[in-house]
PDB file of N, CA and C in Angstrom:
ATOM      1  N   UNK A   1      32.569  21.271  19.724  1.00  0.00           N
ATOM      2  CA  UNK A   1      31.712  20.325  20.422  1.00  0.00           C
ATOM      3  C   UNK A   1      32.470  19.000  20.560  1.00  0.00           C
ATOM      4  N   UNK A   2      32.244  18.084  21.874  1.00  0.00           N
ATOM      5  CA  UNK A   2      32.442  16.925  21.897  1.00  0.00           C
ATOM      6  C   UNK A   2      31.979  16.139  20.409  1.00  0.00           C
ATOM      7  N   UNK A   3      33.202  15.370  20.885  1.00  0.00           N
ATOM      8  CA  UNK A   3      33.207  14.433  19.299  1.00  0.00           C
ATOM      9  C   UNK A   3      31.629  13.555  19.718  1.00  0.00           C
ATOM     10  N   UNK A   4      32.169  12.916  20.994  1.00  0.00           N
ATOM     11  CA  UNK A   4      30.894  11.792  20.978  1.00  0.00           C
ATOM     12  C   UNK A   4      29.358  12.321  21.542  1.00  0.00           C
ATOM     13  N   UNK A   5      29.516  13.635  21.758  1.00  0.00           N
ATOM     14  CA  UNK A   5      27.911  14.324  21.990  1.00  0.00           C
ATOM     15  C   UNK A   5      27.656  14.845  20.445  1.00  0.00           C
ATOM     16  N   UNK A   6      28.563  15.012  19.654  1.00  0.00           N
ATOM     17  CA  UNK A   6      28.427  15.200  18.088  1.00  0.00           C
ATOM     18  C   UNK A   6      28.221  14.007  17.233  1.00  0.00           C
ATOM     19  N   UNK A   7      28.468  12.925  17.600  1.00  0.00           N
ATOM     20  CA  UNK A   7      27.773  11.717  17.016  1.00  0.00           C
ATOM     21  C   UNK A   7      26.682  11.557  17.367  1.00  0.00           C
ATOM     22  N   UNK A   8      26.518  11.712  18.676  1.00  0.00           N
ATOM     23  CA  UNK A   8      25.021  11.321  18.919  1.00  0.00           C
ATOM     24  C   UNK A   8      24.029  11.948  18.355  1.00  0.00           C
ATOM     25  N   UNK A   9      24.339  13.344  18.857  1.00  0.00           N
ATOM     26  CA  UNK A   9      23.038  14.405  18.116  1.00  0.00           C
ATOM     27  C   UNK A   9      22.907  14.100  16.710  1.00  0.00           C
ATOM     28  N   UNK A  10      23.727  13.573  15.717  1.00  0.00           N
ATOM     29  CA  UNK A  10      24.151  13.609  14.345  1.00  0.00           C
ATOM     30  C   UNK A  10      23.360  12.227  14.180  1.00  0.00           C
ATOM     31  N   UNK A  11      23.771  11.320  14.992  1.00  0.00           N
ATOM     32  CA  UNK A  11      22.701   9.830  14.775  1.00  0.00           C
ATOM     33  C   UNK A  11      21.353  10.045  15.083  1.00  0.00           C
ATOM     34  N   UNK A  12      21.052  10.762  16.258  1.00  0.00           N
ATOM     35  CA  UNK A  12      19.813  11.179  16.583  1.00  0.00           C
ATOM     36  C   UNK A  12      18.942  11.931  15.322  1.00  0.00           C
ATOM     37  N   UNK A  13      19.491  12.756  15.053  1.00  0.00           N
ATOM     38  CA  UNK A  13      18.857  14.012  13.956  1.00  0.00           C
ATOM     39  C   UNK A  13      18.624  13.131  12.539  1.00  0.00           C
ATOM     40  N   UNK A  14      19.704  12.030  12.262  1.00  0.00           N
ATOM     41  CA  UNK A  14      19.112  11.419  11.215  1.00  0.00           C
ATOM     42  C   UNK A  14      18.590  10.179  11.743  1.00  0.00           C
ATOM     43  N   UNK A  15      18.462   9.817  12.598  1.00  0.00           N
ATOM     44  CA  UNK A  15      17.088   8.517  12.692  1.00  0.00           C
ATOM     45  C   UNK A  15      15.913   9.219  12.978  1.00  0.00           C
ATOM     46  N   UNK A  16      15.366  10.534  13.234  1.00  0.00           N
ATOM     47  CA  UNK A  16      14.194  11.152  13.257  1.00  0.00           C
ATOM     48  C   UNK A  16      13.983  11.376  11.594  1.00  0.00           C
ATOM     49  N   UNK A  17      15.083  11.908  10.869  1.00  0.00           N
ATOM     50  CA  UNK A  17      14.790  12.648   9.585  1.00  0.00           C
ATOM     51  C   UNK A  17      14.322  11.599   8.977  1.00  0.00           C
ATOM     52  N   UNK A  18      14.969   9.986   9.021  1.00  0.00           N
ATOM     53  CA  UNK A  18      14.382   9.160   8.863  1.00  0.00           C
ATOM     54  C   UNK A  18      13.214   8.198   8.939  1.00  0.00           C
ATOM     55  N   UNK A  19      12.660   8.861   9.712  1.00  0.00           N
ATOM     56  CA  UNK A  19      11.208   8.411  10.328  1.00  0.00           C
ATOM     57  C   UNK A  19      11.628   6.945  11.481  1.00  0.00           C
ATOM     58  N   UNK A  20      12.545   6.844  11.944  1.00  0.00           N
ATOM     59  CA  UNK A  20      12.970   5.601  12.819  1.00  0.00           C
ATOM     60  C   UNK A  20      13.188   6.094  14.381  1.00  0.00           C
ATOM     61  N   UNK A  21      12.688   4.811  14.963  1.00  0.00           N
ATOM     62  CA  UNK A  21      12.411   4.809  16.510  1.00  0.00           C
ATOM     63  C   UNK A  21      13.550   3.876  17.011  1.00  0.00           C
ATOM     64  N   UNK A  22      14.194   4.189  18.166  1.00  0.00           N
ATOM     65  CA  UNK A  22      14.959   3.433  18.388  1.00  0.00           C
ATOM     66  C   UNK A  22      14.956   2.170  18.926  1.00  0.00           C
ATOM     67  N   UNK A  23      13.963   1.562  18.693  1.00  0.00           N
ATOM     68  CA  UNK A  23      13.154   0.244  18.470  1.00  0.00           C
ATOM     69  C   UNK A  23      13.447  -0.125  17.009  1.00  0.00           C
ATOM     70  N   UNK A  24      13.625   0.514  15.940  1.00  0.00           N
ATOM     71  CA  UNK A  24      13.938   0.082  14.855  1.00  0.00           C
ATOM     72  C   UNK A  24      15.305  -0.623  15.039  1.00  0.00           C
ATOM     73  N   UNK A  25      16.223  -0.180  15.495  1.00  0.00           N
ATOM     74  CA  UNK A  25      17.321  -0.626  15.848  1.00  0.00           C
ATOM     75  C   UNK A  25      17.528  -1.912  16.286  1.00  0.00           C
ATOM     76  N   UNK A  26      16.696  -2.654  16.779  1.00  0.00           N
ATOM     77  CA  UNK A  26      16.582  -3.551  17.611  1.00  0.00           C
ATOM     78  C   UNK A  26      17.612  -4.594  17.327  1.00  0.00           C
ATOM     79  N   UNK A  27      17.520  -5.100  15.993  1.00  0.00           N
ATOM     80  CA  UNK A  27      18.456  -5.934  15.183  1.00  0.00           C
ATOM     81  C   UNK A  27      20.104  -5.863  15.559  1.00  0.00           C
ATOM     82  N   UNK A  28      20.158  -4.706  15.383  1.00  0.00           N
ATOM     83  CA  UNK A  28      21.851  -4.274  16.258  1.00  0.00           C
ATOM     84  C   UNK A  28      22.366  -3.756  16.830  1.00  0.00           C
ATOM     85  N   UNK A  29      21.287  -3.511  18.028  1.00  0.00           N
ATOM     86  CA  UNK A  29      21.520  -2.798  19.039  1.00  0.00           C
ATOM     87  C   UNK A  29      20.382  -2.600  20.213  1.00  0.00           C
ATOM     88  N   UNK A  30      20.482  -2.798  21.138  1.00  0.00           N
ATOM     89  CA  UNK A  30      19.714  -2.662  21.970  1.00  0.00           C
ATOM     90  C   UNK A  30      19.316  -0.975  22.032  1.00  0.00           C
ATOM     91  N   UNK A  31      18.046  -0.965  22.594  1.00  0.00           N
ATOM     92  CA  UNK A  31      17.431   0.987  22.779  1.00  0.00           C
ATOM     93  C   UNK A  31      18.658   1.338  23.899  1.00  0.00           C
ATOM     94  N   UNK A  32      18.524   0.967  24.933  1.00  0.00           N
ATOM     95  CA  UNK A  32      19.747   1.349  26.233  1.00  0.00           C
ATOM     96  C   UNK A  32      21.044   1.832  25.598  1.00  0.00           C
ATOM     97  N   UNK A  33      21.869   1.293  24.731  1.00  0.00           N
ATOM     98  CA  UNK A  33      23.070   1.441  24.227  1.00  0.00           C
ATOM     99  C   UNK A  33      22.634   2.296  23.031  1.00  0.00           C
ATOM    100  N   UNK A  34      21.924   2.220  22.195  1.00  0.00           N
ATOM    101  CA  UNK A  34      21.036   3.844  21.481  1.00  0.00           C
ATOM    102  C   UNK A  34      21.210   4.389  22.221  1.00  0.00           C
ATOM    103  N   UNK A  35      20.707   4.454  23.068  1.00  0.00           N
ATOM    104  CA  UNK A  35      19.888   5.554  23.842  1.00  0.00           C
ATOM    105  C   UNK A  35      21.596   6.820  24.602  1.00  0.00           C
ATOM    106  N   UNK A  36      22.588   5.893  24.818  1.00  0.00           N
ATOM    107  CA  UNK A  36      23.692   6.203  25.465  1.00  0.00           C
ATOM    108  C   UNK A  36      24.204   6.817  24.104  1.00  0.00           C
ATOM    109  N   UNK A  37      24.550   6.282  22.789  1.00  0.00           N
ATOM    110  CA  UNK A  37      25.510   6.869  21.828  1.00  0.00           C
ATOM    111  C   UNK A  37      24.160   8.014  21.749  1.00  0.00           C
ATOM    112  N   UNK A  38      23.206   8.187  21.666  1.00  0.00           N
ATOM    113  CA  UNK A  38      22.516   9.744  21.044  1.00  0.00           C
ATOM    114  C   UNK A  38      23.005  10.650  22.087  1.00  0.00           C
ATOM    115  N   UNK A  39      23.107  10.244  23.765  1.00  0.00           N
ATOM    116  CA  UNK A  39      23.587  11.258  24.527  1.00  0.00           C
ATOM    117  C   UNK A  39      24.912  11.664  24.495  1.00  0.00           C
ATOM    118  N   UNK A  40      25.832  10.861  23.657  1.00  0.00           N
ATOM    119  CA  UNK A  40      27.342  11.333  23.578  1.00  0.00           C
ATOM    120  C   UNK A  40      27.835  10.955  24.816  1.00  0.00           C
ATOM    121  N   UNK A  41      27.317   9.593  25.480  1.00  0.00           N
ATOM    122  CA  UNK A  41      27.872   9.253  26.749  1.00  0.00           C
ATOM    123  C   UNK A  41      28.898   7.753  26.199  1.00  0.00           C
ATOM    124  N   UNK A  42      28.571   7.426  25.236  1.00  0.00           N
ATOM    125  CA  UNK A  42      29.541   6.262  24.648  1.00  0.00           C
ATOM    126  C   UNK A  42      29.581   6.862  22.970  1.00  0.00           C
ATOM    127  N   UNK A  43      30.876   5.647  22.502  1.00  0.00           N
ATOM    128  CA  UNK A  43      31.133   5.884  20.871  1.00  0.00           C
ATOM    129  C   UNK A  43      31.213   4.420  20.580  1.00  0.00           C
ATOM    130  N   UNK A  44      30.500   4.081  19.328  1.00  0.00           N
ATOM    131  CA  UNK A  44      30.566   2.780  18.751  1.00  0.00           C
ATOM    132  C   UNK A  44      31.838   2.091  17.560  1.00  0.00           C
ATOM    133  N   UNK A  45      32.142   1.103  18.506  1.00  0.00           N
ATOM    134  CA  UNK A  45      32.923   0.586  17.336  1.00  0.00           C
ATOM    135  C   UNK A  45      32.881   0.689  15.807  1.00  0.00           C
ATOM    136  N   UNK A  46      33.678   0.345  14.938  1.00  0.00           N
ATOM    137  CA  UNK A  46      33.614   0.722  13.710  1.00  0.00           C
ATOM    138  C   UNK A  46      32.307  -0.664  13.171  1.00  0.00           C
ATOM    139  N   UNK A  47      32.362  -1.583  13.534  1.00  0.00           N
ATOM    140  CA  UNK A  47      31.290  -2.804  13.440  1.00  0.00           C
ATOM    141  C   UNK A  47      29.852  -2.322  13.998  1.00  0.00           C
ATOM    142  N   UNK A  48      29.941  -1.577  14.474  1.00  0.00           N
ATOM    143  CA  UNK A  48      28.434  -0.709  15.126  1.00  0.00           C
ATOM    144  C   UNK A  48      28.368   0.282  14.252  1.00  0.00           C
ATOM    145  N   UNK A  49      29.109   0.928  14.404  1.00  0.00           N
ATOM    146  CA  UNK A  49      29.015   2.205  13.270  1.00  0.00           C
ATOM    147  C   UNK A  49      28.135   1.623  12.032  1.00  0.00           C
ATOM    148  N   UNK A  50      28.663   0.838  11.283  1.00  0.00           N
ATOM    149  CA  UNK A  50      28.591   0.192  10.123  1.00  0.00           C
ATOM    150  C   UNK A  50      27.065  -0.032  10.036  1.00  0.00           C
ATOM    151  N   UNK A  51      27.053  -1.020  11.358  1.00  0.00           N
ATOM    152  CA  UNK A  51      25.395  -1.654  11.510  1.00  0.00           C
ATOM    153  C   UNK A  51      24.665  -0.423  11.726  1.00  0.00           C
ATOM    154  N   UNK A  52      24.787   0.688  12.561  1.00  0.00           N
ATOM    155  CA  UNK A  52      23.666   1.981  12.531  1.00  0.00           C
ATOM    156  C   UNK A  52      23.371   2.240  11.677  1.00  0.00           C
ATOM    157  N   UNK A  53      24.656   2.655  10.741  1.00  0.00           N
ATOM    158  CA  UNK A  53      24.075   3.065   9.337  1.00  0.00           C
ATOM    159  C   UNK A  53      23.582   2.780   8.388  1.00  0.00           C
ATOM    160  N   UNK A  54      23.569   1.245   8.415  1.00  0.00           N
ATOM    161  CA  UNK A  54      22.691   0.173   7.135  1.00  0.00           C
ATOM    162  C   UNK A  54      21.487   0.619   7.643  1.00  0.00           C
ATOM    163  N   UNK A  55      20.913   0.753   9.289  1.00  0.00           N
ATOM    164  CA  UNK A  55      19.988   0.373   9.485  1.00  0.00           C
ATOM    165  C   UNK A  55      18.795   1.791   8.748  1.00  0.00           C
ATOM    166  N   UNK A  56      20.153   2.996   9.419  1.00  0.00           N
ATOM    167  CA  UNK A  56      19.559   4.339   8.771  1.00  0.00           C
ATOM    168  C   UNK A  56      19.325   4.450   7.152  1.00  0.00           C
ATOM    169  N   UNK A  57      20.119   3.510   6.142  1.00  0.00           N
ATOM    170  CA  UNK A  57      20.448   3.780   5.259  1.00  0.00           C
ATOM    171  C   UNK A  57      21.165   4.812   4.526  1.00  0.00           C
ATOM    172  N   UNK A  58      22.613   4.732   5.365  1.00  0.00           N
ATOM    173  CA  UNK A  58      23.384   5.803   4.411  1.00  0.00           C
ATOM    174  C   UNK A  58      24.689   4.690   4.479  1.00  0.00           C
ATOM    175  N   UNK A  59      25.642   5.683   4.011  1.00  0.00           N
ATOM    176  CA  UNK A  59      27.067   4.297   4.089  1.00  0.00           C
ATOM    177  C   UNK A  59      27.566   5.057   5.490  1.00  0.00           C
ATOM    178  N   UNK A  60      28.834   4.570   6.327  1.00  0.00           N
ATOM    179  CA  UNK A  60      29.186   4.788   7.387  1.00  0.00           C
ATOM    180  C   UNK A  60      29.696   6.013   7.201  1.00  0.00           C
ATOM    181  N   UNK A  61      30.252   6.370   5.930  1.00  0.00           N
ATOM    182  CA  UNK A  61      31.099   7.330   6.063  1.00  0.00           C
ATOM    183  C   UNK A  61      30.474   8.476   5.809  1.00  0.00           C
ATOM    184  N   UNK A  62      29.163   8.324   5.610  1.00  0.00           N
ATOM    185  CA  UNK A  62      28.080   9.431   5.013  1.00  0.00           C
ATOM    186  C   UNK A  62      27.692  10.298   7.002  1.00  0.00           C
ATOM    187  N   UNK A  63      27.361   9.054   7.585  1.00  0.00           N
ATOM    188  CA  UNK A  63      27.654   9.320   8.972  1.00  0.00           C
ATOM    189  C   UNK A  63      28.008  10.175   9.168  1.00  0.00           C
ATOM    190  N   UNK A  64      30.120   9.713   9.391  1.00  0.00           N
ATOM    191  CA  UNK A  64      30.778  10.565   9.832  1.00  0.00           C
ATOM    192  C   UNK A  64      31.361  11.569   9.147  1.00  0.00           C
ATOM    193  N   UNK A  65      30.493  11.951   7.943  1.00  0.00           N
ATOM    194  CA  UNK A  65      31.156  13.233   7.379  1.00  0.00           C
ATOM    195  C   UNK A  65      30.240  14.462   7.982  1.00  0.00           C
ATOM    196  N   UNK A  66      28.742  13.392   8.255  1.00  0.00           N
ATOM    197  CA  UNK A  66      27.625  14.519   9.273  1.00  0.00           C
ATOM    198  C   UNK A  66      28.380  15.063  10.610  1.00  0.00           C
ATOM    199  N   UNK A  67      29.057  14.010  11.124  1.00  0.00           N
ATOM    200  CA  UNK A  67      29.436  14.468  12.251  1.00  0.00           C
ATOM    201  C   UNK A  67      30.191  15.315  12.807  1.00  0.00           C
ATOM    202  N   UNK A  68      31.130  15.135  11.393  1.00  0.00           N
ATOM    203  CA  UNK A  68      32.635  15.920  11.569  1.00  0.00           C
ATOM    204  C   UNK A  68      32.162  17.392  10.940  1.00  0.00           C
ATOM    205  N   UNK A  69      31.239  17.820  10.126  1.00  0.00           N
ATOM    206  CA  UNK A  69      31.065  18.820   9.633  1.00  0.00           C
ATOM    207  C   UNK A  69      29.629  19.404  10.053  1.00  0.00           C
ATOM    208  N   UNK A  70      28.827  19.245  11.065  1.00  0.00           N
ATOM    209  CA  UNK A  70      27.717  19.404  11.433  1.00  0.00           C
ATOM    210  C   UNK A  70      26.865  20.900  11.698  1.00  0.00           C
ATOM    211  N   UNK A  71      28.485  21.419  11.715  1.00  0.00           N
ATOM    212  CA  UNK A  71      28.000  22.319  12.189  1.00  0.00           C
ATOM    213  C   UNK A  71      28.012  23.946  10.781  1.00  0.00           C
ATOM    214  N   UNK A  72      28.780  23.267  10.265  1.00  0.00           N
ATOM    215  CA  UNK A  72      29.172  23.780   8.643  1.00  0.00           C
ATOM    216  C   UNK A  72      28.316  23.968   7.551  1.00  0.00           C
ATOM    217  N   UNK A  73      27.553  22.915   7.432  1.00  0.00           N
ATOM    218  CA  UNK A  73      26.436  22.911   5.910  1.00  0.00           C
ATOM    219  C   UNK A  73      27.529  22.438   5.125  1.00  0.00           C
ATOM    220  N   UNK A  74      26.807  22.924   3.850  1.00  0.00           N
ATOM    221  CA  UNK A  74      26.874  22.080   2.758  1.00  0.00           C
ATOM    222  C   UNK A  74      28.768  22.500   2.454  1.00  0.00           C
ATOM    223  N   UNK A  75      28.862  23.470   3.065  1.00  0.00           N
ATOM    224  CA  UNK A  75      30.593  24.406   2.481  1.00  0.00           C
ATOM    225  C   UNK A  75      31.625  23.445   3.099  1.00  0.00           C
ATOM    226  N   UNK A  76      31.185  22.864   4.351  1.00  0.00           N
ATOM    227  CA  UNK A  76      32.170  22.483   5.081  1.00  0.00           C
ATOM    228  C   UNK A  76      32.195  20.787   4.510  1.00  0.00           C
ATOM    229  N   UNK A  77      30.954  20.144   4.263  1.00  0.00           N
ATOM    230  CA  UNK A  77      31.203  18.683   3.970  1.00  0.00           C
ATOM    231  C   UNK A  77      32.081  19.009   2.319  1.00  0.00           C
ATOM    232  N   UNK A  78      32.020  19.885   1.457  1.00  0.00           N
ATOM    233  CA  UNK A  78      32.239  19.803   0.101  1.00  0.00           C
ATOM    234  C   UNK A  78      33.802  19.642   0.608  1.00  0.00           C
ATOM    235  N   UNK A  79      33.703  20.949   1.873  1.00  0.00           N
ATOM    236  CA  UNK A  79      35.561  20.735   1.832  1.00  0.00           C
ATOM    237  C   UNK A  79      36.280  19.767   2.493  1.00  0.00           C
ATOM    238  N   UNK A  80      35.223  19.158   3.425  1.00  0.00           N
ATOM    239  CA  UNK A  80      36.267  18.053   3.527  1.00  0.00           C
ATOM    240  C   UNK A  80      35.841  16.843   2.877  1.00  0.00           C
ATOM    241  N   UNK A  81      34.943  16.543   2.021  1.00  0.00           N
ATOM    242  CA  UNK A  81      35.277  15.619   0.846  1.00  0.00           C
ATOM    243  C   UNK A  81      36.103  15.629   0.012  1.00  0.00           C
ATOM    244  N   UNK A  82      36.654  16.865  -0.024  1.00  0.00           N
ATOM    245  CA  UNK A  82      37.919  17.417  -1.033  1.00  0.00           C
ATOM    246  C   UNK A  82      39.397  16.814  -0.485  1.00  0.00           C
ATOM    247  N   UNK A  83      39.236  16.915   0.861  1.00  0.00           N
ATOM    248  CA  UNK A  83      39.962  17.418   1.747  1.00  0.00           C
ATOM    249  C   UNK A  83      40.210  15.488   1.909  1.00  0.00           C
ATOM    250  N   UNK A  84      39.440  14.437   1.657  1.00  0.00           N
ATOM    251  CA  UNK A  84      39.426  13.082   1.990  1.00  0.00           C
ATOM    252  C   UNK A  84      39.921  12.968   0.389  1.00  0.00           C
ATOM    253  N   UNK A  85      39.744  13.240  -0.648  1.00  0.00           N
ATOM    254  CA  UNK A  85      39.893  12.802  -2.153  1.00  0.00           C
ATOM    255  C   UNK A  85      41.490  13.249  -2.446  1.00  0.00           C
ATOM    256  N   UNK A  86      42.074  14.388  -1.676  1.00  0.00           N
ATOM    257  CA  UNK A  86      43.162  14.513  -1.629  1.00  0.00           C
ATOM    258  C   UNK A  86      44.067  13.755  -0.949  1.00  0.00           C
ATOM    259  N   UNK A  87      43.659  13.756   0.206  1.00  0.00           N
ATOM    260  CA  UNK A  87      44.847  12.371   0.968  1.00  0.00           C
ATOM    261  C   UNK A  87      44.518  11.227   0.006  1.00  0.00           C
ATOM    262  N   UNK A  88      43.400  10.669  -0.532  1.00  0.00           N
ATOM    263  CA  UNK A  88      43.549   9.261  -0.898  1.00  0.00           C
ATOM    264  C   UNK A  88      44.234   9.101  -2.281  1.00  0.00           C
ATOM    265  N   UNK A  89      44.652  10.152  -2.614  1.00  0.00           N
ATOM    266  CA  UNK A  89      45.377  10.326  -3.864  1.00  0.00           C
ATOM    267  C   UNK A  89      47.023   9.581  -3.279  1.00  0.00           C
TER     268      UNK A  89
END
């Protein structure tokens, strides 16, 4: 899958799981520019990134480990948390 139609669905799926409207957002981000990263028609800077995810409450990188492994479950984030703990060695 597209990277940035895989962020979106991945931001989308957790601001519902979250109980948030994209009116919650409002603070750092307009709904229009929401509305574009859930369709995977844009990707947000790392300063956006950051701000989505305070707003969702996870850390950024909790994000993009949804994104990058979305399609995997729980097997695929373990391995590439492994897979991030090894390079940072």
């Amino acid at each position: 899958m597209e990277l940035k139609r895989a962020f979106g669905l991945t931001l989308k799926r957790m601001r519902i799981e979250k109980g948030l409207t994209q009116e919650d957002f409002s603070l750092v981000s307009s709904r229009t520019y929401l509305s574009t990263l859930e369709r995977g028609l844009k990707c947000p800077t790392l300063e956006k990134l950051e701000d989505l995810a305070a707003v969702i409450g996870v850390h950024p990188v909790t994000l993009l480990v949804a994104v990058y492994t979305r399609e995997g479950g729980v097997e695929a984030q373990d391995a590439l948390l492994q897979e991030v703990k090894t390079q940072l060695k």
